[in-house]
N, C-alpha and C. Protein backbone atom coordinates (compact mmCIF):
# COMPACT_ATOMS: atom_id res chain seq x y z
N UNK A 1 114.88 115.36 104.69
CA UNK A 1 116.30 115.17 104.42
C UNK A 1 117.11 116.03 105.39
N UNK A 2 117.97 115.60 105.75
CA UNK A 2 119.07 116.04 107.19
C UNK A 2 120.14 116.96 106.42
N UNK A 3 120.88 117.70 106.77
CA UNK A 3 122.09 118.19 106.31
C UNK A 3 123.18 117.19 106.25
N UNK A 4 123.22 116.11 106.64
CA UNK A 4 124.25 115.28 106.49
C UNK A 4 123.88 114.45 105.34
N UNK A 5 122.88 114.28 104.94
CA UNK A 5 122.41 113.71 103.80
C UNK A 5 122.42 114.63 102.50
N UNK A 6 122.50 115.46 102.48
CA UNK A 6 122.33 116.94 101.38
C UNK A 6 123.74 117.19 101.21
N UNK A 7 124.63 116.57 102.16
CA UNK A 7 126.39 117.37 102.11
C UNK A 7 126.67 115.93 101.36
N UNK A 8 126.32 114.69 101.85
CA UNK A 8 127.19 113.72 101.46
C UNK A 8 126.58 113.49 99.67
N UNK A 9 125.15 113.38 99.43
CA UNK A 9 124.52 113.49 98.22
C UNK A 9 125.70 114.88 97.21
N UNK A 10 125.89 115.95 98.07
CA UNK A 10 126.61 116.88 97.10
C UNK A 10 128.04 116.61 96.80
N UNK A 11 128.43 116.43 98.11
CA UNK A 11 130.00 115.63 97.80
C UNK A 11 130.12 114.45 96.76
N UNK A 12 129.49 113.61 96.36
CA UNK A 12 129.28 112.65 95.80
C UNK A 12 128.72 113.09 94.47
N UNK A 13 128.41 113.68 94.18
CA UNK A 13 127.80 114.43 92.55
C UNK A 13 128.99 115.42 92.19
N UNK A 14 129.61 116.35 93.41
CA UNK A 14 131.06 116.87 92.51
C UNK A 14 132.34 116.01 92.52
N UNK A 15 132.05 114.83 93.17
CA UNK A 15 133.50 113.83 93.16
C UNK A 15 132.77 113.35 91.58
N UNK A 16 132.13 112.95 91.16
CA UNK A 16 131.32 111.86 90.30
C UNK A 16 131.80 113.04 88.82
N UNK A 17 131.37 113.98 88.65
CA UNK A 17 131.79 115.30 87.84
C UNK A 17 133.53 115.56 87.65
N UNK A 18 133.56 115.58 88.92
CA UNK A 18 135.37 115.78 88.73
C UNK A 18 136.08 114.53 88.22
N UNK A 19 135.56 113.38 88.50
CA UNK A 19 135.92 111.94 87.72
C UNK A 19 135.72 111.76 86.25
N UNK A 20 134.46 112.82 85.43
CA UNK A 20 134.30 112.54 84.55
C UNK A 20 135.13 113.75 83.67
N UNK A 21 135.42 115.23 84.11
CA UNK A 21 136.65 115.93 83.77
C UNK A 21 137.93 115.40 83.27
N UNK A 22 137.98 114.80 84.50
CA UNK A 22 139.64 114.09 84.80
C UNK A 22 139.53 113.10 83.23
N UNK A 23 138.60 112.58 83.16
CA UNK A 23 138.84 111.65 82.38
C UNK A 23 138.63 112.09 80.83
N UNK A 24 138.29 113.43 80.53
CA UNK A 24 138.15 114.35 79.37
C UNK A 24 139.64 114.12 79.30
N UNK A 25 140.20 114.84 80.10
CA UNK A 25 141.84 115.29 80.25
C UNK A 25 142.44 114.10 79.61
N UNK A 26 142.52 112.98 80.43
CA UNK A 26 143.25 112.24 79.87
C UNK A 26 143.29 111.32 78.71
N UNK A 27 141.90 111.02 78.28
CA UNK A 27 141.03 110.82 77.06
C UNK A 27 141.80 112.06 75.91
N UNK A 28 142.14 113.16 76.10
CA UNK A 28 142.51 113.98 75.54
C UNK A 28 143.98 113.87 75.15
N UNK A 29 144.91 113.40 76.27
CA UNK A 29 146.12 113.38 76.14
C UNK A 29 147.01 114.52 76.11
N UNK A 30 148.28 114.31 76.33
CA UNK A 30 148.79 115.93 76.69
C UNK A 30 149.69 116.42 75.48
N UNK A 31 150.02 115.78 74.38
CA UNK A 31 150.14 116.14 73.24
C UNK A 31 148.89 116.92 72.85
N UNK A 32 147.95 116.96 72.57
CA UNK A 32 147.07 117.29 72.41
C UNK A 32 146.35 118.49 72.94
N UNK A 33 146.68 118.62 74.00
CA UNK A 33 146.61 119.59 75.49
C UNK A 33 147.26 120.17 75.35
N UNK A 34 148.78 120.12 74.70
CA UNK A 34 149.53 121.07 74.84
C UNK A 34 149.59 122.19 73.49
N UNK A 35 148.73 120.99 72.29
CA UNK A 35 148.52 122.33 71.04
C UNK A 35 147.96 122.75 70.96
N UNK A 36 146.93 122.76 71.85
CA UNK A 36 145.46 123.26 71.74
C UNK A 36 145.86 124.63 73.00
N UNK A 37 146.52 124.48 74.19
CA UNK A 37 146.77 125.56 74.18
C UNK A 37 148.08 126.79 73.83
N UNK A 38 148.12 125.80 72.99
CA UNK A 38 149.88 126.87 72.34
C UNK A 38 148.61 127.86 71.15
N UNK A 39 147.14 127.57 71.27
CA UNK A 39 146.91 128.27 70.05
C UNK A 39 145.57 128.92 70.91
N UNK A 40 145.55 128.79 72.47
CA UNK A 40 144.66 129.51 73.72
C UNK A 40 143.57 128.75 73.49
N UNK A 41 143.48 128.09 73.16
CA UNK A 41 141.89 126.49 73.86
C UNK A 41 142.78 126.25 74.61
N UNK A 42 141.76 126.30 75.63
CA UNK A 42 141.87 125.64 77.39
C UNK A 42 140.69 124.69 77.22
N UNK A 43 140.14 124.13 76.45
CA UNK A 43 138.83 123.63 76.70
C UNK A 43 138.73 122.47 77.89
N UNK A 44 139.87 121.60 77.31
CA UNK A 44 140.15 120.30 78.21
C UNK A 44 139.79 120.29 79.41
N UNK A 45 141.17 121.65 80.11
CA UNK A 45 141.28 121.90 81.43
C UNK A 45 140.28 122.83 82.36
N UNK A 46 140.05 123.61 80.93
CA UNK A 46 139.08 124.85 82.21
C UNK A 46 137.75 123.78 82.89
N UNK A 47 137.20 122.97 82.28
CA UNK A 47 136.10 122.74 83.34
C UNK A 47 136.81 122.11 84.66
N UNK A 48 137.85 121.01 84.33
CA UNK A 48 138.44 121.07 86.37
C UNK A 48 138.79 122.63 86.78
N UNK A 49 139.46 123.45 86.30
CA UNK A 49 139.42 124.97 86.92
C UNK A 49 138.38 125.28 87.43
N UNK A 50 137.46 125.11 86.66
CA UNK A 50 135.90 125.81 87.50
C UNK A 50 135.26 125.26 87.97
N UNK A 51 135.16 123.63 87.97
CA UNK A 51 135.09 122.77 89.59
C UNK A 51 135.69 123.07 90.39
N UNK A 52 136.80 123.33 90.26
CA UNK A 52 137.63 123.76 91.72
C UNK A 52 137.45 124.91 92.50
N UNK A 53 137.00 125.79 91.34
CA UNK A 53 137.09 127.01 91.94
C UNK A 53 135.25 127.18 92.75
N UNK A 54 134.35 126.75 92.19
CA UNK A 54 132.99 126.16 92.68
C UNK A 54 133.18 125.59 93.84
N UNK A 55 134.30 124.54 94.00
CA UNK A 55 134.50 123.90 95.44
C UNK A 55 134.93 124.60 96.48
N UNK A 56 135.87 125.27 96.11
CA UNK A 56 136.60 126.40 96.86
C UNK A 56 135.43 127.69 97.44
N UNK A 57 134.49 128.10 96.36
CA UNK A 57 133.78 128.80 96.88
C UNK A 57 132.67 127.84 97.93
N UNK A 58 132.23 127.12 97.67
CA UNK A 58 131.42 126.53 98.53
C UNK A 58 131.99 126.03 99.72
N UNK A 59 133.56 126.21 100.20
CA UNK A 59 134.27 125.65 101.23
C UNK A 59 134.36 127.07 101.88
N UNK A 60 134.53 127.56 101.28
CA UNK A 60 134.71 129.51 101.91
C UNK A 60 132.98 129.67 102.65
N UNK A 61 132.07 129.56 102.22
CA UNK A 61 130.53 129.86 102.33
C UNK A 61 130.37 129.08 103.09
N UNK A 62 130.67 127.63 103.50
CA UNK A 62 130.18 127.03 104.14
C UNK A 62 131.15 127.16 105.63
N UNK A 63 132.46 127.30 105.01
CA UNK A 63 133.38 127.99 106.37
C UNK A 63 132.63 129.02 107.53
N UNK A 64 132.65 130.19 106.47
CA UNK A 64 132.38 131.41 107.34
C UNK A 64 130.77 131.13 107.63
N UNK A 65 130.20 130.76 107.07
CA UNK A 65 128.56 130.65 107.75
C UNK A 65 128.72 129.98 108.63
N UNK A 66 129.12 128.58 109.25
CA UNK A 66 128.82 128.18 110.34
C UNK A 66 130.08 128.85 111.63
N UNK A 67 131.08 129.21 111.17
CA UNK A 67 131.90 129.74 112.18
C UNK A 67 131.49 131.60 112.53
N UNK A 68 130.39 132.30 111.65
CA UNK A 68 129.76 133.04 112.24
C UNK A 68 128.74 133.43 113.09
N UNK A 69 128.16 131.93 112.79
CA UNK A 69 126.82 131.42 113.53
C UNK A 69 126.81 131.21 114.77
N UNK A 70 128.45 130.03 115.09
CA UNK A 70 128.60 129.93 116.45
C UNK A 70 128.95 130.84 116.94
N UNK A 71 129.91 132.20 116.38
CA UNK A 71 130.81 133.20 116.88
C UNK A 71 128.99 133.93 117.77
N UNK A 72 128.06 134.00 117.11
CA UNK A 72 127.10 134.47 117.19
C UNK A 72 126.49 134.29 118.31
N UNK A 73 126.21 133.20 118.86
CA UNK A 73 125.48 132.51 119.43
C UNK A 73 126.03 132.68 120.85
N UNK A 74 127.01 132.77 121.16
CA UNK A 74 127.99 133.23 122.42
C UNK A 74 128.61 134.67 122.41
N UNK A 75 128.09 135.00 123.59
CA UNK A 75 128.71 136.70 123.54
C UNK A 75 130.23 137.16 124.27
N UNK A 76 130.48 135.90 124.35
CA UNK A 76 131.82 135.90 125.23
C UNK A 76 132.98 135.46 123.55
N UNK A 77 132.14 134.39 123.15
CA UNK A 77 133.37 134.91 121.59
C UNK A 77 133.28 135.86 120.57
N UNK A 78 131.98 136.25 121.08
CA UNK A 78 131.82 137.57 119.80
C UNK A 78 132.51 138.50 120.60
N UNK A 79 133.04 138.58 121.93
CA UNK A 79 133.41 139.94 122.57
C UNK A 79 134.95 139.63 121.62
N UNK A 80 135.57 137.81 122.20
CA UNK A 80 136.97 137.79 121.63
C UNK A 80 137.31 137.91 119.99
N UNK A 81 136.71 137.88 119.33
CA UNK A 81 136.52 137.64 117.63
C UNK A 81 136.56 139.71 117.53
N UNK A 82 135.80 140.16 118.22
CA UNK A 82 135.48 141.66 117.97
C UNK A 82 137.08 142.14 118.40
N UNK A 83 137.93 141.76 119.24
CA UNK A 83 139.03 142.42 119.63
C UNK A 83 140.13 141.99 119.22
N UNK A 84 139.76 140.51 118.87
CA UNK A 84 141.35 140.24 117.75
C UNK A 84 141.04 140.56 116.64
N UNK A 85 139.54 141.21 115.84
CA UNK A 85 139.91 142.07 114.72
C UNK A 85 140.01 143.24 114.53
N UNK A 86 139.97 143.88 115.93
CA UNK A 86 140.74 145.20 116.07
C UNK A 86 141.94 145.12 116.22
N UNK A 87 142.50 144.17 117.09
CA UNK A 87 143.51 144.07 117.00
C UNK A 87 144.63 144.00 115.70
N UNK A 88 143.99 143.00 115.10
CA UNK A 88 144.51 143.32 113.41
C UNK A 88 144.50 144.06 112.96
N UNK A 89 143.50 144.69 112.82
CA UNK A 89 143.51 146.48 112.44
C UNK A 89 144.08 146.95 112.72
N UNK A 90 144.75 147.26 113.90
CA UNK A 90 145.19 148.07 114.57
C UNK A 90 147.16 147.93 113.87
N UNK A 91 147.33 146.25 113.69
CA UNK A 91 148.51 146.14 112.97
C UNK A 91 148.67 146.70 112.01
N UNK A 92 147.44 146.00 110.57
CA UNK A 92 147.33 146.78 109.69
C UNK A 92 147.76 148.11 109.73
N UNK A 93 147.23 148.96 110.55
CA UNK A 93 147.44 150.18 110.48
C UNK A 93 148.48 150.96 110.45
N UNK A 94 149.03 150.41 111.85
CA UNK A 94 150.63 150.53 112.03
C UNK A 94 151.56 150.23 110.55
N UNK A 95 151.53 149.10 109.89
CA UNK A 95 152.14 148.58 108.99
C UNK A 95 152.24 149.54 108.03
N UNK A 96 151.09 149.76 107.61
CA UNK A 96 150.87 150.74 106.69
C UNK A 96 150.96 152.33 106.92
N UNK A 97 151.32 152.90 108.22
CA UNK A 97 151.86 154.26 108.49
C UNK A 97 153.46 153.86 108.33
N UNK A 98 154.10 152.55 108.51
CA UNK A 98 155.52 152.63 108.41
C UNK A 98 156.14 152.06 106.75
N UNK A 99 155.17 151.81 106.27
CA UNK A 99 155.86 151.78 104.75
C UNK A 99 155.49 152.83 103.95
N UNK A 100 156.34 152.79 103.28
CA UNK A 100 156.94 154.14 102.25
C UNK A 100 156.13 153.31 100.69
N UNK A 101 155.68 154.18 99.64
CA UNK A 101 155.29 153.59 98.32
C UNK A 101 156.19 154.90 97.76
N UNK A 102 156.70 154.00 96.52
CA UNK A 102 157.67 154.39 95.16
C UNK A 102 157.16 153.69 94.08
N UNK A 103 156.78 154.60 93.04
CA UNK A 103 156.44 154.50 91.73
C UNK A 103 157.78 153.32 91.27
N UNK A 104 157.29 151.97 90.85
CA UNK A 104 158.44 151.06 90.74
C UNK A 104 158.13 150.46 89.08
N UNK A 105 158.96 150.80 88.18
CA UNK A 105 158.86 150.13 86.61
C UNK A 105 158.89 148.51 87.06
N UNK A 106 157.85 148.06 86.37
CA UNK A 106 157.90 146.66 86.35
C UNK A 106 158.62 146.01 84.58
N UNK A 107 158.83 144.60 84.97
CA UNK A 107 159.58 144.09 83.39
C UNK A 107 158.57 144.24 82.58
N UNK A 108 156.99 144.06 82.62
CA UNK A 108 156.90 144.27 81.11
C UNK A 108 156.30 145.31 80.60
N UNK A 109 157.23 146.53 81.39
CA UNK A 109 156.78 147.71 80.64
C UNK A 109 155.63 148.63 81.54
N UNK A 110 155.00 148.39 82.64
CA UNK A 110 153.88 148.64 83.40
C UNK A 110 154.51 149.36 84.47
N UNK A 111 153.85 150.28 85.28
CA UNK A 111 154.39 151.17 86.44
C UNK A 111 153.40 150.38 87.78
N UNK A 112 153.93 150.35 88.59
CA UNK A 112 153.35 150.07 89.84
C UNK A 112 153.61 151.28 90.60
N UNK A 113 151.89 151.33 91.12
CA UNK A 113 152.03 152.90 91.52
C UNK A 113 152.47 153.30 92.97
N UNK A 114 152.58 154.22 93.78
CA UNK A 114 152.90 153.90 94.68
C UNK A 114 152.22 153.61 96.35
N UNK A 115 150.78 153.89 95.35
CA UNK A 115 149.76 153.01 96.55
C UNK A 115 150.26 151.43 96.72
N UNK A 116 150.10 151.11 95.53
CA UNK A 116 150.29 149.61 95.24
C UNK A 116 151.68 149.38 96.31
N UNK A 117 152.79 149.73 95.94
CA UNK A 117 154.25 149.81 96.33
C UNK A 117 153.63 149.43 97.90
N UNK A 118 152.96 150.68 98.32
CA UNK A 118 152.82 150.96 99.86
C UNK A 118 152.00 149.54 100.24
N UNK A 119 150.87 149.04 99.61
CA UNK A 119 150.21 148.00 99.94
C UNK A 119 150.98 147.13 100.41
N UNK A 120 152.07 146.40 98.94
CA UNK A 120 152.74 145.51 99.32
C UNK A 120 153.57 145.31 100.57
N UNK A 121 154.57 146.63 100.90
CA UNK A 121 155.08 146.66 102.30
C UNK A 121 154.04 146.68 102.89
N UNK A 122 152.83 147.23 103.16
CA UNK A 122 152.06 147.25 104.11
C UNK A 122 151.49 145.41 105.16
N UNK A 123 151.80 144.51 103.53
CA UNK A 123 151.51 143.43 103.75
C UNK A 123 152.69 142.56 104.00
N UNK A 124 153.87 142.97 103.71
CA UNK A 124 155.09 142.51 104.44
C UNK A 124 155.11 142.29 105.85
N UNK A 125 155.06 143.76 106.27
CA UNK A 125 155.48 144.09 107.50
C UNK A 125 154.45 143.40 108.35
N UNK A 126 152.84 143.33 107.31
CA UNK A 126 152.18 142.85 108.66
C UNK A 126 152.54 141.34 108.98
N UNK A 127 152.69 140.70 107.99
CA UNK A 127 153.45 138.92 108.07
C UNK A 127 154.71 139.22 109.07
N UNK A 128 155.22 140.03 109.23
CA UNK A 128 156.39 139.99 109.94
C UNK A 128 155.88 140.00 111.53
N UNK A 129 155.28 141.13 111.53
CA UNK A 129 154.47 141.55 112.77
C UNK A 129 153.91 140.43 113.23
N UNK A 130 152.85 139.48 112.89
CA UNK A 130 152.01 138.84 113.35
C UNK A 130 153.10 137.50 113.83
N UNK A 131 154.21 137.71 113.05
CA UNK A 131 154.79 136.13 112.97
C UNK A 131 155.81 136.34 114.73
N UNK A 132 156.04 138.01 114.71
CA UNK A 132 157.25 138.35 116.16
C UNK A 132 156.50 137.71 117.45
N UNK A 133 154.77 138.55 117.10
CA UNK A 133 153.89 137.99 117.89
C UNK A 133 153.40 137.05 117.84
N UNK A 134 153.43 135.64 117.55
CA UNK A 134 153.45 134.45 117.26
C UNK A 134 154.76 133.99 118.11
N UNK A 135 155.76 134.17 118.06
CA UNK A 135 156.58 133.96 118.12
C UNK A 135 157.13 134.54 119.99
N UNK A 136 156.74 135.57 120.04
CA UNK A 136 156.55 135.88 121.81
C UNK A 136 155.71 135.31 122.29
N UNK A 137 154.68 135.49 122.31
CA UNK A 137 153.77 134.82 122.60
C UNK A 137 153.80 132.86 122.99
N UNK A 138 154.89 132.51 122.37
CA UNK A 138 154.88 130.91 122.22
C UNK A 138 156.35 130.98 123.33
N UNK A 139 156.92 132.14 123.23
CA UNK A 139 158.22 132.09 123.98
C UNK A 139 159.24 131.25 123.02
N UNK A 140 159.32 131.94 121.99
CA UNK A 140 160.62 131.97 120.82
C UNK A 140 161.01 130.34 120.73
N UNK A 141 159.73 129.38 121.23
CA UNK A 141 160.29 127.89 120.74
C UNK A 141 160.14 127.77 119.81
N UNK A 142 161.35 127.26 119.30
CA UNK A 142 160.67 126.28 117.93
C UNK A 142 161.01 124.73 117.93
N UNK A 143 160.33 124.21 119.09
CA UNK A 143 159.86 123.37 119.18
C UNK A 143 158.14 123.14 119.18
């Protein structure tokens, strides 16, 4: 058996599963759906949740395994892959020496501390950062 035969056989057993979910759900109806969780049964819905989230992991695993494999296999993209994630780092870093964290009351009653605080700017600034350089880099078209 080939890998193209093992992907399409698997694709075809979680489409076939997610068809028979879907059809719990609606077999169920959303009157029904909706009292069941006004009283916390999720039963209906959680199994599409955790198909999805099964799919999602197997799209992540199957992502990074073969795009590490090739990164692998050539030493001229493992040199470029090794320096644009220093390079990120290196933002990261920056980002996070220029934000400030403050102990911030949240609404329901909870403190966000001021690591947390600092994280979040930390992750601002780097979206900002990456987007200036995105953005030079292309020569400020937005076309």
């Amino acid at each position: 058996m080939n890998l193209e035969k093992i992907t399409r056989i698997g694709c075809i057993a979680l489409g076939v599963v997610g068809v028979i979910f879907l059809a719990i759900v609606f077999v169920s109806g959303d009157d029904s759906i909706k009292m069941a969780a006004a009283s916390g049964n999720y039963g209906a819905i959680t199994p599409i949740i955790i198909l999805s989230q099964i799919i999602l992991l197997i799209a992540i695993i199957v992502t990074l395994t073969f795009s590490l494999r090739a990164i692998a296999k050539d030493k001229a993209k493992m040199k470029n892959a090794l320096k644009s994630a220093g390079l990120f780092l290196v933002v990261v870093i920056i980002a996070f020496v220029l934000s400030s964290g403050v102990e911030t009351p949240m609404r329901d009653g909870k403190v966000l501390s001021a690591l947390s605080s600092k994280l979040v700017g930390t992750g601002i600034r780097v979206f900002y950062i990456l987007s200036i350089i995105a953005m030079w880099i292309n020569g400020f078209s937005w076309n």
